[in-house]
PDB file of N, CA and C in Angstrom:
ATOM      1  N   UNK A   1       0.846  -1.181   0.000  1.00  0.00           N
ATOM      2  CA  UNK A   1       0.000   0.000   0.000  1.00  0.00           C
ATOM      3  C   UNK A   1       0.887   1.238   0.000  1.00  0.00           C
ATOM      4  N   UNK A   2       0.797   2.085  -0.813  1.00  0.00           N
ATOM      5  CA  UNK A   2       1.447   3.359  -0.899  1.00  0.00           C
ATOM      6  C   UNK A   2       1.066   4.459   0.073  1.00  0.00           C
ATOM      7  N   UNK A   3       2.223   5.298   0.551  1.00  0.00           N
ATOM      8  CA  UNK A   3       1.637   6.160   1.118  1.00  0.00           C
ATOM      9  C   UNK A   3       0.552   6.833   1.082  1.00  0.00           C
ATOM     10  N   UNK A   4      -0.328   7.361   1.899  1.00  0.00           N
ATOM     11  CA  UNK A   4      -1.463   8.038   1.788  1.00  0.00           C
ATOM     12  C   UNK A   4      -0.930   9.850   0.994  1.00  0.00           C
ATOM     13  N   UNK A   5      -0.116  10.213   1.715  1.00  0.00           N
ATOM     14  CA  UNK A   5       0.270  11.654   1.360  1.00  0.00           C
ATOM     15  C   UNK A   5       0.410  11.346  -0.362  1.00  0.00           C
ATOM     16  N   UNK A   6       1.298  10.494  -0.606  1.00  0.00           N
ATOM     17  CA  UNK A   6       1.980  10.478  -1.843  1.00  0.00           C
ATOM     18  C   UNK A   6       0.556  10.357  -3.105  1.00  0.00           C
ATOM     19  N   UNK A   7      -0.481   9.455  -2.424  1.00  0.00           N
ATOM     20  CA  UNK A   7      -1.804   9.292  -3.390  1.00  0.00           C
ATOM     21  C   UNK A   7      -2.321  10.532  -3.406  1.00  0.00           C
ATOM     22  N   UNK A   8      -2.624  10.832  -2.136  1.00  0.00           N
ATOM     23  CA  UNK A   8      -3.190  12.650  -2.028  1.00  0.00           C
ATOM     24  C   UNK A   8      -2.377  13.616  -2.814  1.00  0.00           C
ATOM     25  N   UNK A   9      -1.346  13.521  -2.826  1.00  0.00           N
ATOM     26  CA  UNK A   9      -0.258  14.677  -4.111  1.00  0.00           C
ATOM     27  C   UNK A   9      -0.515  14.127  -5.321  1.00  0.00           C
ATOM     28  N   UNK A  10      -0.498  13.020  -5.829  1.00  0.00           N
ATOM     29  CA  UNK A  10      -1.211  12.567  -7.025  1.00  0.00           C
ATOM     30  C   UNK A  10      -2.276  13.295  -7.194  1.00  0.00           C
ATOM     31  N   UNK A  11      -3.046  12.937  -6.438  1.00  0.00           N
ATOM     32  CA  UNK A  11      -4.886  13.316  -7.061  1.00  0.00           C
ATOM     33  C   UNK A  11      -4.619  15.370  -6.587  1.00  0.00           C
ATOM     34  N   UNK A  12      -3.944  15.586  -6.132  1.00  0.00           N
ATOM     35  CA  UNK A  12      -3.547  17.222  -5.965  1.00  0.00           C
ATOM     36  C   UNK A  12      -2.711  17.411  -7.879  1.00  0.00           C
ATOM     37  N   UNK A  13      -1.884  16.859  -7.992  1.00  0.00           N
ATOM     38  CA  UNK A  13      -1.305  17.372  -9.229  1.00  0.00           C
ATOM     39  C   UNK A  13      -2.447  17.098 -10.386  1.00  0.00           C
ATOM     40  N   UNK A  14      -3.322  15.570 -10.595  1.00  0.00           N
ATOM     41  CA  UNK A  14      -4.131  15.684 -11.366  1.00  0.00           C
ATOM     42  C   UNK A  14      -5.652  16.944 -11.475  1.00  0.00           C
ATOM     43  N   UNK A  15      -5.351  17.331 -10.564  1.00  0.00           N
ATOM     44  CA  UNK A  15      -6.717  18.460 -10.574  1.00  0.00           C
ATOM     45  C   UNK A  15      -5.571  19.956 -10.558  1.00  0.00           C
ATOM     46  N   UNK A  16      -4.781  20.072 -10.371  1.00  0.00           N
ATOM     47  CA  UNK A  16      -3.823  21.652 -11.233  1.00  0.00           C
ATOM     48  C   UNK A  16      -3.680  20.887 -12.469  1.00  0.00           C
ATOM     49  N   UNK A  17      -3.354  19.474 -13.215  1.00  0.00           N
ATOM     50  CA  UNK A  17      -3.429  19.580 -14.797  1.00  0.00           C
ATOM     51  C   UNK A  17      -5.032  19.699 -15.244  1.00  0.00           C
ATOM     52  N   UNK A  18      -5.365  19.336 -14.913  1.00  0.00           N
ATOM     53  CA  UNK A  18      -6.757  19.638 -15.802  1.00  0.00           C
ATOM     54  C   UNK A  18      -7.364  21.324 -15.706  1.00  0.00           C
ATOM     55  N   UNK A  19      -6.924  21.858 -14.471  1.00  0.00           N
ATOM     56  CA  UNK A  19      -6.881  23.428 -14.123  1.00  0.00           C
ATOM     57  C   UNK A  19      -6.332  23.890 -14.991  1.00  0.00           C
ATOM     58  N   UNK A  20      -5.048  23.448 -15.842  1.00  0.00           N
ATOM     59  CA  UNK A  20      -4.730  24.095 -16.058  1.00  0.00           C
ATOM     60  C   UNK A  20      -4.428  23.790 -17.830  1.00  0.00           C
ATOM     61  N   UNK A  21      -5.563  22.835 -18.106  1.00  0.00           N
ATOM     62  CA  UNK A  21      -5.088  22.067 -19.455  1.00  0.00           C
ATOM     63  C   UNK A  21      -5.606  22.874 -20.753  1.00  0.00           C
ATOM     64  N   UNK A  22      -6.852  24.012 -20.628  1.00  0.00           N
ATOM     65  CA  UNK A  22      -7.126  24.616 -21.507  1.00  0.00           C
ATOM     66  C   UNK A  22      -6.162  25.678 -21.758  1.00  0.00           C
ATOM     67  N   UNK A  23      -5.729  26.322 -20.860  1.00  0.00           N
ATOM     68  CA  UNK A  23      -4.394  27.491 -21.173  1.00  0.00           C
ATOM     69  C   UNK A  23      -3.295  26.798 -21.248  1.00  0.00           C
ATOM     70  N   UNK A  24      -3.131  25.734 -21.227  1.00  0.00           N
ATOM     71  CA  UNK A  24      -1.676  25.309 -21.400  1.00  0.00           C
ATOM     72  C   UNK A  24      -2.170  24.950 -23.105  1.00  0.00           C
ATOM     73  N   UNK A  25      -3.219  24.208 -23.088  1.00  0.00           N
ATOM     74  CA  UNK A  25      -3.341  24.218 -24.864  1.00  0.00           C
ATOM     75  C   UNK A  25      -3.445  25.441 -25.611  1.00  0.00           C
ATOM     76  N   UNK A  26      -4.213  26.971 -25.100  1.00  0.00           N
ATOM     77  CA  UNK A  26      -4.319  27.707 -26.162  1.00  0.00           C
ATOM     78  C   UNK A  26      -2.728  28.321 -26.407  1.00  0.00           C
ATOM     79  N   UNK A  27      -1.456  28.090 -25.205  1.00  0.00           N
ATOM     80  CA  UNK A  27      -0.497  28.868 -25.323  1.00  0.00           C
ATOM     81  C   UNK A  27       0.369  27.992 -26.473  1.00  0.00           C
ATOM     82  N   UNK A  28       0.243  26.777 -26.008  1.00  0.00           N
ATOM     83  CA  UNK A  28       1.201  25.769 -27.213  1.00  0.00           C
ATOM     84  C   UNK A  28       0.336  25.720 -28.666  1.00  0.00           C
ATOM     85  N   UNK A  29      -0.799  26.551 -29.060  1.00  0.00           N
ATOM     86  CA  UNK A  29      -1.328  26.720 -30.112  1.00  0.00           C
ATOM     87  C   UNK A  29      -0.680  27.906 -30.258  1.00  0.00           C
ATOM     88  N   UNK A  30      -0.582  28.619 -29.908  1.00  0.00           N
ATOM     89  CA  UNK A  30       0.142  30.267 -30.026  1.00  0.00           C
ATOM     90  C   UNK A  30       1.753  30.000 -30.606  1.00  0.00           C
ATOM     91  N   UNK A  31       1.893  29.176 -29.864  1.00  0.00           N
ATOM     92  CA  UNK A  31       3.449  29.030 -29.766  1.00  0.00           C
ATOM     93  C   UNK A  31       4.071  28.252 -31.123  1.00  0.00           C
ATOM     94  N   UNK A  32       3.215  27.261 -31.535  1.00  0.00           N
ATOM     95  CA  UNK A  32       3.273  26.657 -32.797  1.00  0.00           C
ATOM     96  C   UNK A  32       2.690  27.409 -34.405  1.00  0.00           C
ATOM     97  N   UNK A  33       1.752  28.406 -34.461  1.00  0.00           N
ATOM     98  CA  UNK A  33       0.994  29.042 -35.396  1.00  0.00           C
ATOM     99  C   UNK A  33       1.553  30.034 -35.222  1.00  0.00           C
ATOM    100  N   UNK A  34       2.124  30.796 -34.806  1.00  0.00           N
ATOM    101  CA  UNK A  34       2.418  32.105 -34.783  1.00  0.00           C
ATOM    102  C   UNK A  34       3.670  32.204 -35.675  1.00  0.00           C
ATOM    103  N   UNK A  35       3.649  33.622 -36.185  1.00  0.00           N
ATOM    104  CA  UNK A  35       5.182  33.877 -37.101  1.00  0.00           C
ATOM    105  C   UNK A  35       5.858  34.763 -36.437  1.00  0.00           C
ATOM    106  N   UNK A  36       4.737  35.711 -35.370  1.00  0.00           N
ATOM    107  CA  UNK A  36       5.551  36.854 -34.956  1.00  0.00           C
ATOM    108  C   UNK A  36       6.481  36.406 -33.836  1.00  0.00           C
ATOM    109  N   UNK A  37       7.660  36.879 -33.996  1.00  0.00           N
ATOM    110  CA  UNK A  37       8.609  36.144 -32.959  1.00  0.00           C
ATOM    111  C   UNK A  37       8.165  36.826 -31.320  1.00  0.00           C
ATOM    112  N   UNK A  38       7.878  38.390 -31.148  1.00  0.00           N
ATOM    113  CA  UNK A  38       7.587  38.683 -29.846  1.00  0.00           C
ATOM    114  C   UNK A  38       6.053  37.908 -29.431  1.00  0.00           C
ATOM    115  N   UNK A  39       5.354  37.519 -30.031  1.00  0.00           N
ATOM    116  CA  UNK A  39       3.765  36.798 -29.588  1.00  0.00           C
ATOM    117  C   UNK A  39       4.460  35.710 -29.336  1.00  0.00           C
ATOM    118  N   UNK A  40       5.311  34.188 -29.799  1.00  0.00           N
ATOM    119  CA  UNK A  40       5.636  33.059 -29.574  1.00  0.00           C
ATOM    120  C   UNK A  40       6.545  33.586 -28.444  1.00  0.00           C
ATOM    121  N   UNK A  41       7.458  34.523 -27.884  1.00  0.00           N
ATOM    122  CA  UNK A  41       8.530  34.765 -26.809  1.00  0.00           C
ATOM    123  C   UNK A  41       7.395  34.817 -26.027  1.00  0.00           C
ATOM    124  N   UNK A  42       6.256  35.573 -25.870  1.00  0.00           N
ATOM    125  CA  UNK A  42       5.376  35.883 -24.802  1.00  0.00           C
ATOM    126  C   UNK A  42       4.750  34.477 -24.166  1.00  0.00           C
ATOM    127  N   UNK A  43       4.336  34.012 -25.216  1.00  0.00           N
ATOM    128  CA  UNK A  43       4.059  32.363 -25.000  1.00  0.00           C
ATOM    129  C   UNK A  43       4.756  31.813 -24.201  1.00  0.00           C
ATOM    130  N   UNK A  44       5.733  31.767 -24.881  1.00  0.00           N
ATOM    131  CA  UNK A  44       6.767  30.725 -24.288  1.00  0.00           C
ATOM    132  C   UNK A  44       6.858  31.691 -22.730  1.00  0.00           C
ATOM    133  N   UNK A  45       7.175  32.320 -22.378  1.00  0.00           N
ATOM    134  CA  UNK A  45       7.420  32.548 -20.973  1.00  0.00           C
ATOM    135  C   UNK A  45       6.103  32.812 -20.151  1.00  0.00           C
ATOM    136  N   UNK A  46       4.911  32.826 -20.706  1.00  0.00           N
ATOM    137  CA  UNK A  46       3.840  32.715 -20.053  1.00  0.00           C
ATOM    138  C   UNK A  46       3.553  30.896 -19.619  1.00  0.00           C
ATOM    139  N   UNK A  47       3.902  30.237 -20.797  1.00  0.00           N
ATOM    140  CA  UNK A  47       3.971  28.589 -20.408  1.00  0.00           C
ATOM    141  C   UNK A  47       4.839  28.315 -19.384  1.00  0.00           C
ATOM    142  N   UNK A  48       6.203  28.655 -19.269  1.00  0.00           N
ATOM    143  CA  UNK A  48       6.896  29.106 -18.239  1.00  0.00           C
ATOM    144  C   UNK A  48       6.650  28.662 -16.892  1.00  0.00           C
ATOM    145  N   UNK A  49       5.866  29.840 -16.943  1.00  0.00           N
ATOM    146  CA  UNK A  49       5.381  30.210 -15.529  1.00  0.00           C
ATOM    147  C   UNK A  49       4.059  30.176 -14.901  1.00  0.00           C
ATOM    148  N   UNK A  50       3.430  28.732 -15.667  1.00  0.00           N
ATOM    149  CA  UNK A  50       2.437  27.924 -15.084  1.00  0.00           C
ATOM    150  C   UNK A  50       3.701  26.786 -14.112  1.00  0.00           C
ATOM    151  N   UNK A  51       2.286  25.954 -13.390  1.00  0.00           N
ATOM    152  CA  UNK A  51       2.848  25.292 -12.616  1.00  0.00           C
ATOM    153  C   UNK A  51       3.356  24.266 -13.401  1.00  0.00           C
ATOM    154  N   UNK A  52       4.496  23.740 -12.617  1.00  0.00           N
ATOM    155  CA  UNK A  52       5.011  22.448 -13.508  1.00  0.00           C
ATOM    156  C   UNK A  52       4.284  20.966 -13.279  1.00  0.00           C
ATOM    157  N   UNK A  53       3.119  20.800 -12.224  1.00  0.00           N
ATOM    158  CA  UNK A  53       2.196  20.097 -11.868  1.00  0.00           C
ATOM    159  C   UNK A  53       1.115  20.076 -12.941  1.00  0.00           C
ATOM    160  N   UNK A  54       1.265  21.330 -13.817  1.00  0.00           N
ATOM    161  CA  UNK A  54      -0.084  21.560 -14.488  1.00  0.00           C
ATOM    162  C   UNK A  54       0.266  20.863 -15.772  1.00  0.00           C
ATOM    163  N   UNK A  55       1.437  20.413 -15.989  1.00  0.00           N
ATOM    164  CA  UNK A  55       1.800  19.260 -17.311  1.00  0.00           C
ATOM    165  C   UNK A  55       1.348  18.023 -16.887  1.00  0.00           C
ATOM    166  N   UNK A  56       0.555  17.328 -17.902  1.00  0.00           N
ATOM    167  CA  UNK A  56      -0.293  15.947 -17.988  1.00  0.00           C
ATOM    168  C   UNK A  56       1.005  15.034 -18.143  1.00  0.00           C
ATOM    169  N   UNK A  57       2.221  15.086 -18.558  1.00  0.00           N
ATOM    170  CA  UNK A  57       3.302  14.656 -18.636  1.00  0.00           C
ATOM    171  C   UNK A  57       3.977  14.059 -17.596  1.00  0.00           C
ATOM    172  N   UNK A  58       3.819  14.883 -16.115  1.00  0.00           N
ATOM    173  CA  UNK A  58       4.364  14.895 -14.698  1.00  0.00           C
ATOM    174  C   UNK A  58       3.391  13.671 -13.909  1.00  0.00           C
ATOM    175  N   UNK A  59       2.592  13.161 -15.037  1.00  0.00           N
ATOM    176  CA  UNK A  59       1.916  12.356 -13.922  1.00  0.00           C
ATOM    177  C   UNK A  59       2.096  11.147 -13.724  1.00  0.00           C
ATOM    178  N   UNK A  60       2.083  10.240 -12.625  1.00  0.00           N
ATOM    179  CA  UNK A  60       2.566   8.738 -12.694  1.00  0.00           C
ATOM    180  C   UNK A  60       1.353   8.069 -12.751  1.00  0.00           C
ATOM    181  N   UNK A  61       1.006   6.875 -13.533  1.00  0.00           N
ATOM    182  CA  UNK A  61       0.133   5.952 -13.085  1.00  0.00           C
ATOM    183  C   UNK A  61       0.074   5.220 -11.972  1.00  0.00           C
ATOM    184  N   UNK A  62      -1.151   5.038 -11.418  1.00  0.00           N
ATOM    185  CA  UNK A  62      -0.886   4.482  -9.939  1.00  0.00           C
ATOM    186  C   UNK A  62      -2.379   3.400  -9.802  1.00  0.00           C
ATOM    187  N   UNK A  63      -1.810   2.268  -8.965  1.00  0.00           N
ATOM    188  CA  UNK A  63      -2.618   1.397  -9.463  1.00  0.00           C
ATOM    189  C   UNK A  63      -4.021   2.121  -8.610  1.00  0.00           C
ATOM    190  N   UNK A  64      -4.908   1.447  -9.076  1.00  0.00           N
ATOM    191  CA  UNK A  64      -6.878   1.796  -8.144  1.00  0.00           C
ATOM    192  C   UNK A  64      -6.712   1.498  -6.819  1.00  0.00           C
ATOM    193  N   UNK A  65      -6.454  -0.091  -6.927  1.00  0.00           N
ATOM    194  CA  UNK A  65      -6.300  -0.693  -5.930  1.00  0.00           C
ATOM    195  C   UNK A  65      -5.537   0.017  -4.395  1.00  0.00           C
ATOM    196  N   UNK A  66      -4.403  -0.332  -4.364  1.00  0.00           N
ATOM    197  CA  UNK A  66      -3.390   0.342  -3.607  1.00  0.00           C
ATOM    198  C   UNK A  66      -2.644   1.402  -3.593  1.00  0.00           C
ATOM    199  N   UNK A  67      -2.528   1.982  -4.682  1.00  0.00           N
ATOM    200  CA  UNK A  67      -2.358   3.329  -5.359  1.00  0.00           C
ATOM    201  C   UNK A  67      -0.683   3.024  -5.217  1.00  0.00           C
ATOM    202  N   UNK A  68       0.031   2.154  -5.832  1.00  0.00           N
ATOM    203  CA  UNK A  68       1.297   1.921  -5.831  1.00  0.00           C
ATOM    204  C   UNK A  68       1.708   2.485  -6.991  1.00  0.00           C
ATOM    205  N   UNK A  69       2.642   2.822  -7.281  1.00  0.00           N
ATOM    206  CA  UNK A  69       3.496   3.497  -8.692  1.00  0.00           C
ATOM    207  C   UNK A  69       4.049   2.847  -9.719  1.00  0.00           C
ATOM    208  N   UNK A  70       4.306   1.614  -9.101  1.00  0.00           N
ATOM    209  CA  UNK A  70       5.719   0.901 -10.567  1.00  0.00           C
ATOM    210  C   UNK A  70       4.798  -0.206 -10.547  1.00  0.00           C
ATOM    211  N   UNK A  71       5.079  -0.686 -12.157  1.00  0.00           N
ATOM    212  CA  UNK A  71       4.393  -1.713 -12.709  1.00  0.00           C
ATOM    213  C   UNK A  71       3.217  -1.916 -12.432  1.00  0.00           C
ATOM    214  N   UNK A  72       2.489  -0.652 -13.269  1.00  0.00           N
ATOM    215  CA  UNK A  72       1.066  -0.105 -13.640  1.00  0.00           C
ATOM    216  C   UNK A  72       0.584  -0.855 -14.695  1.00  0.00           C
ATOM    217  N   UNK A  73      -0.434  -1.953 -15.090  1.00  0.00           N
ATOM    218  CA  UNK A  73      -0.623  -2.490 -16.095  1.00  0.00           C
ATOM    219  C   UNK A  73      -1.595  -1.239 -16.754  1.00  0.00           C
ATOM    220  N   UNK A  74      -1.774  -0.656 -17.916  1.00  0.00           N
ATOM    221  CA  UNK A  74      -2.760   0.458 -18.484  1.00  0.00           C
ATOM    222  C   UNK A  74      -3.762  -0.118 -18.509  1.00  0.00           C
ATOM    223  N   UNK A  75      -3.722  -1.042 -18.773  1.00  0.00           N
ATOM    224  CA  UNK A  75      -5.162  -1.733 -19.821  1.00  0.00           C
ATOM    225  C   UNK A  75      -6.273  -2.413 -18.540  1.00  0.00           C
ATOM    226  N   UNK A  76      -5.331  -2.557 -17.056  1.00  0.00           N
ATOM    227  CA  UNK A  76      -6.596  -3.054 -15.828  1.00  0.00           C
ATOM    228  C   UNK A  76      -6.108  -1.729 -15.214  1.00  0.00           C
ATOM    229  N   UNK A  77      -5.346  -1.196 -15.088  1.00  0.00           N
ATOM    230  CA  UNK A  77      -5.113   0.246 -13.911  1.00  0.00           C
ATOM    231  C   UNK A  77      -4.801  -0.098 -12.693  1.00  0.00           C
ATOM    232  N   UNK A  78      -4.152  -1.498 -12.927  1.00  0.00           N
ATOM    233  CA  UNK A  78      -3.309  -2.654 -11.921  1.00  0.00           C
ATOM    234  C   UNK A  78      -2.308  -2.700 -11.507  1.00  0.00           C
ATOM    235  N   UNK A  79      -1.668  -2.609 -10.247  1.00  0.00           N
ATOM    236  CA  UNK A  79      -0.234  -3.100 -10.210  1.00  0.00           C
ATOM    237  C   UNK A  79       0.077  -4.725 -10.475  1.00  0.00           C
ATOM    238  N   UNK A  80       0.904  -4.759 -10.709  1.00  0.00           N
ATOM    239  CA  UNK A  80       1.145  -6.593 -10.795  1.00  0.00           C
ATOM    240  C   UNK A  80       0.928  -7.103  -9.759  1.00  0.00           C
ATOM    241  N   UNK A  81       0.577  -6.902  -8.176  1.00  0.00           N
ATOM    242  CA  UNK A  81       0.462  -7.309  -7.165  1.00  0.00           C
ATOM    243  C   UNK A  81      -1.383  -7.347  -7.012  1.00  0.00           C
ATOM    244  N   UNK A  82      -1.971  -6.821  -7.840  1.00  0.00           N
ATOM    245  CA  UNK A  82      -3.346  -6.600  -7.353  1.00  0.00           C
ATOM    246  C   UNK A  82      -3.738  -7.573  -8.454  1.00  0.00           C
ATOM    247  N   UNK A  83      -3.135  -7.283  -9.457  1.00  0.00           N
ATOM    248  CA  UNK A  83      -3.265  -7.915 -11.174  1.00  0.00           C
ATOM    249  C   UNK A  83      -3.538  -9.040 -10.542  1.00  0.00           C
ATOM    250  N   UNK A  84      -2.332  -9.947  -9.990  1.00  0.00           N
ATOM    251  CA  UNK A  84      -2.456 -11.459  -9.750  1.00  0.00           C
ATOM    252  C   UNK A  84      -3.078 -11.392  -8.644  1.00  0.00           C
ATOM    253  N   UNK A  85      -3.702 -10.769  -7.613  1.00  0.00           N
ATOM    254  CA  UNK A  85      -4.628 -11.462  -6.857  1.00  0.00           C
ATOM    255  C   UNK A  85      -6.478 -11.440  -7.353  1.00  0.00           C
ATOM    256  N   UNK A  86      -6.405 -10.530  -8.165  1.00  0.00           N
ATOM    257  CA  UNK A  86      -7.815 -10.108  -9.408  1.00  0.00           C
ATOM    258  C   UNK A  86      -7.636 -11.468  -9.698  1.00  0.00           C
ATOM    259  N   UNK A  87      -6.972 -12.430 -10.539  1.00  0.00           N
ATOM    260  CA  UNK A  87      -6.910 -12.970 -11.549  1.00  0.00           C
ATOM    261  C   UNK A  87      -7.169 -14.517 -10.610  1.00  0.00           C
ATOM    262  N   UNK A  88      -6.840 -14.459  -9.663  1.00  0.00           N
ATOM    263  CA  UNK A  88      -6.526 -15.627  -8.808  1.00  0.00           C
ATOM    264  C   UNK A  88      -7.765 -15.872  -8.443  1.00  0.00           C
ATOM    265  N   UNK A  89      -8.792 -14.948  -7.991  1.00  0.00           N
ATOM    266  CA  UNK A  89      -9.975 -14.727  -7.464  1.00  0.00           C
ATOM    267  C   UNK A  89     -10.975 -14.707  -8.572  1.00  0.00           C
ATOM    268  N   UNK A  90     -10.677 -14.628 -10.174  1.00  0.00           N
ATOM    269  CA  UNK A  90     -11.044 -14.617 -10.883  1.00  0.00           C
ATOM    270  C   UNK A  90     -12.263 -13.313 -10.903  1.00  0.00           C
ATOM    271  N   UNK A  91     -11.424 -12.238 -10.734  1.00  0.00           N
ATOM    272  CA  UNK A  91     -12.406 -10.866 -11.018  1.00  0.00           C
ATOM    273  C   UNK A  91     -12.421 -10.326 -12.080  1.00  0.00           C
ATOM    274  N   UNK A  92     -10.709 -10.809 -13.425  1.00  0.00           N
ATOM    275  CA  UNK A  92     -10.441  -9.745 -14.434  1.00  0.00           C
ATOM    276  C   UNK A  92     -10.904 -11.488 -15.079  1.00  0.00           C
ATOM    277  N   UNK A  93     -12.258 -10.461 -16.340  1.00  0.00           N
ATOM    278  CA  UNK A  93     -12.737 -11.909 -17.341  1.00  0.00           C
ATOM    279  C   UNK A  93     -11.700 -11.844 -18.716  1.00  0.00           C
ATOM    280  N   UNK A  94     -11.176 -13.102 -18.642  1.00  0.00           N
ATOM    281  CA  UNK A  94     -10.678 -13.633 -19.634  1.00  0.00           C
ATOM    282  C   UNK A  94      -8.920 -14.035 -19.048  1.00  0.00           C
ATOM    283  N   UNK A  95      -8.549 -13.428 -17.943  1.00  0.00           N
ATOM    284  CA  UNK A  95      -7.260 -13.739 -17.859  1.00  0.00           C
ATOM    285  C   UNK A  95      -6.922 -14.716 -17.031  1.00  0.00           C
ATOM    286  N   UNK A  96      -5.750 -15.325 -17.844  1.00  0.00           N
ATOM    287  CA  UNK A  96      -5.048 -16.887 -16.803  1.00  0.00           C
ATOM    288  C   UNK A  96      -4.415 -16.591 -16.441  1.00  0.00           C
ATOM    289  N   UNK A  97      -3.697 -18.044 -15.538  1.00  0.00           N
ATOM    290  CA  UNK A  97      -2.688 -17.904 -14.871  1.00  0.00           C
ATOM    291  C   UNK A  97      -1.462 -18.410 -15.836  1.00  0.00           C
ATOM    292  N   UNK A  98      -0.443 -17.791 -15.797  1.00  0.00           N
ATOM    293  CA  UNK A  98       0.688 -18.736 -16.867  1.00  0.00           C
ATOM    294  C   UNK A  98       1.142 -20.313 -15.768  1.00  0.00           C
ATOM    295  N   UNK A  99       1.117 -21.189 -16.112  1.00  0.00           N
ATOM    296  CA  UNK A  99       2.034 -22.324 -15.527  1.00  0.00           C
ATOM    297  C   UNK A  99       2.242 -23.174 -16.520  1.00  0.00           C
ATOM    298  N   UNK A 100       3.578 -23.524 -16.445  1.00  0.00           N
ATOM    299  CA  UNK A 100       4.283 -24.256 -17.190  1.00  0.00           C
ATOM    300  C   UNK A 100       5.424 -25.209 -16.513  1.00  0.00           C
TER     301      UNK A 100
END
Protein backbone atom coordinates (compact mmCIF):
# COMPACT_ATOMS: atom_id res chain seq x y z
CA UNK A 1 0.00 0.00 0.00
CA UNK A 2 1.45 3.36 -0.90
CA UNK A 3 1.64 6.16 1.12
CA UNK A 4 -1.46 8.04 1.79
CA UNK A 5 0.27 11.65 1.36
CA UNK A 6 1.98 10.48 -1.84
CA UNK A 7 -1.80 9.29 -3.39
CA UNK A 8 -3.19 12.65 -2.03
CA UNK A 9 -0.26 14.68 -4.11
CA UNK A 10 -1.21 12.57 -7.02
CA UNK A 11 -4.89 13.32 -7.06
CA UNK A 12 -3.55 17.22 -5.97
CA UNK A 13 -1.30 17.37 -9.23
CA UNK A 14 -4.13 15.68 -11.37
CA UNK A 15 -6.72 18.46 -10.57
CA UNK A 16 -3.82 21.65 -11.23
CA UNK A 17 -3.43 19.58 -14.80
CA UNK A 18 -6.76 19.64 -15.80
CA UNK A 19 -6.88 23.43 -14.12
CA UNK A 20 -4.73 24.10 -16.06
CA UNK A 21 -5.09 22.07 -19.46
CA UNK A 22 -7.13 24.62 -21.51
CA UNK A 23 -4.39 27.49 -21.17
CA UNK A 24 -1.68 25.31 -21.40
CA UNK A 25 -3.34 24.22 -24.86
CA UNK A 26 -4.32 27.71 -26.16
CA UNK A 27 -0.50 28.87 -25.32
CA UNK A 28 1.20 25.77 -27.21
CA UNK A 29 -1.33 26.72 -30.11
CA UNK A 30 0.14 30.27 -30.03
CA UNK A 31 3.45 29.03 -29.77
CA UNK A 32 3.27 26.66 -32.80
CA UNK A 33 0.99 29.04 -35.40
CA UNK A 34 2.42 32.10 -34.78
CA UNK A 35 5.18 33.88 -37.10
CA UNK A 36 5.55 36.85 -34.96
CA UNK A 37 8.61 36.14 -32.96
CA UNK A 38 7.59 38.68 -29.85
CA UNK A 39 3.76 36.80 -29.59
CA UNK A 40 5.64 33.06 -29.57
CA UNK A 41 8.53 34.77 -26.81
CA UNK A 42 5.38 35.88 -24.80
CA UNK A 43 4.06 32.36 -25.00
CA UNK A 44 6.77 30.73 -24.29
CA UNK A 45 7.42 32.55 -20.97
CA UNK A 46 3.84 32.71 -20.05
CA UNK A 47 3.97 28.59 -20.41
CA UNK A 48 6.90 29.11 -18.24
CA UNK A 49 5.38 30.21 -15.53
CA UNK A 50 2.44 27.92 -15.08
CA UNK A 51 2.85 25.29 -12.62
CA UNK A 52 5.01 22.45 -13.51
CA UNK A 53 2.20 20.10 -11.87
CA UNK A 54 -0.08 21.56 -14.49
CA UNK A 55 1.80 19.26 -17.31
CA UNK A 56 -0.29 15.95 -17.99
CA UNK A 57 3.30 14.66 -18.64
CA UNK A 58 4.36 14.90 -14.70
CA UNK A 59 1.92 12.36 -13.92
CA UNK A 60 2.57 8.74 -12.69
CA UNK A 61 0.13 5.95 -13.09
CA UNK A 62 -0.89 4.48 -9.94
CA UNK A 63 -2.62 1.40 -9.46
CA UNK A 64 -6.88 1.80 -8.14
CA UNK A 65 -6.30 -0.69 -5.93
CA UNK A 66 -3.39 0.34 -3.61
CA UNK A 67 -2.36 3.33 -5.36
CA UNK A 68 1.30 1.92 -5.83
CA UNK A 69 3.50 3.50 -8.69
CA UNK A 70 5.72 0.90 -10.57
CA UNK A 71 4.39 -1.71 -12.71
CA UNK A 72 1.07 -0.10 -13.64
CA UNK A 73 -0.62 -2.49 -16.09
CA UNK A 74 -2.76 0.46 -18.48
CA UNK A 75 -5.16 -1.73 -19.82
CA UNK A 76 -6.60 -3.05 -15.83
CA UNK A 77 -5.11 0.25 -13.91
CA UNK A 78 -3.31 -2.65 -11.92
CA UNK A 79 -0.23 -3.10 -10.21
CA UNK A 80 1.14 -6.59 -10.80
CA UNK A 81 0.46 -7.31 -7.17
CA UNK A 82 -3.35 -6.60 -7.35
CA UNK A 83 -3.27 -7.91 -11.17
CA UNK A 84 -2.46 -11.46 -9.75
CA UNK A 85 -4.63 -11.46 -6.86
CA UNK A 86 -7.81 -10.11 -9.41
CA UNK A 87 -6.91 -12.97 -11.55
CA UNK A 88 -6.53 -15.63 -8.81
CA UNK A 89 -9.97 -14.73 -7.46
CA UNK A 90 -11.04 -14.62 -10.88
CA UNK A 91 -12.41 -10.87 -11.02
CA UNK A 92 -10.44 -9.74 -14.43
CA UNK A 93 -12.74 -11.91 -17.34
CA UNK A 94 -10.68 -13.63 -19.63
CA UNK A 95 -7.26 -13.74 -17.86
CA UNK A 96 -5.05 -16.89 -16.80
CA UNK A 97 -2.69 -17.90 -14.87
CA UNK A 98 0.69 -18.74 -16.87
CA UNK A 99 2.03 -22.32 -15.53
CA UNK A 100 4.28 -24.26 -17.19
Amino acid sequence: MAKKSMVARHKKCVKVAYRYAKKRAELKNIIKKSDDMDTRDAAILALQKLPRNSSVYRQMSRCRVCGRPRSVYRKFALCRICLRQSLMRGDVPGGTMASW
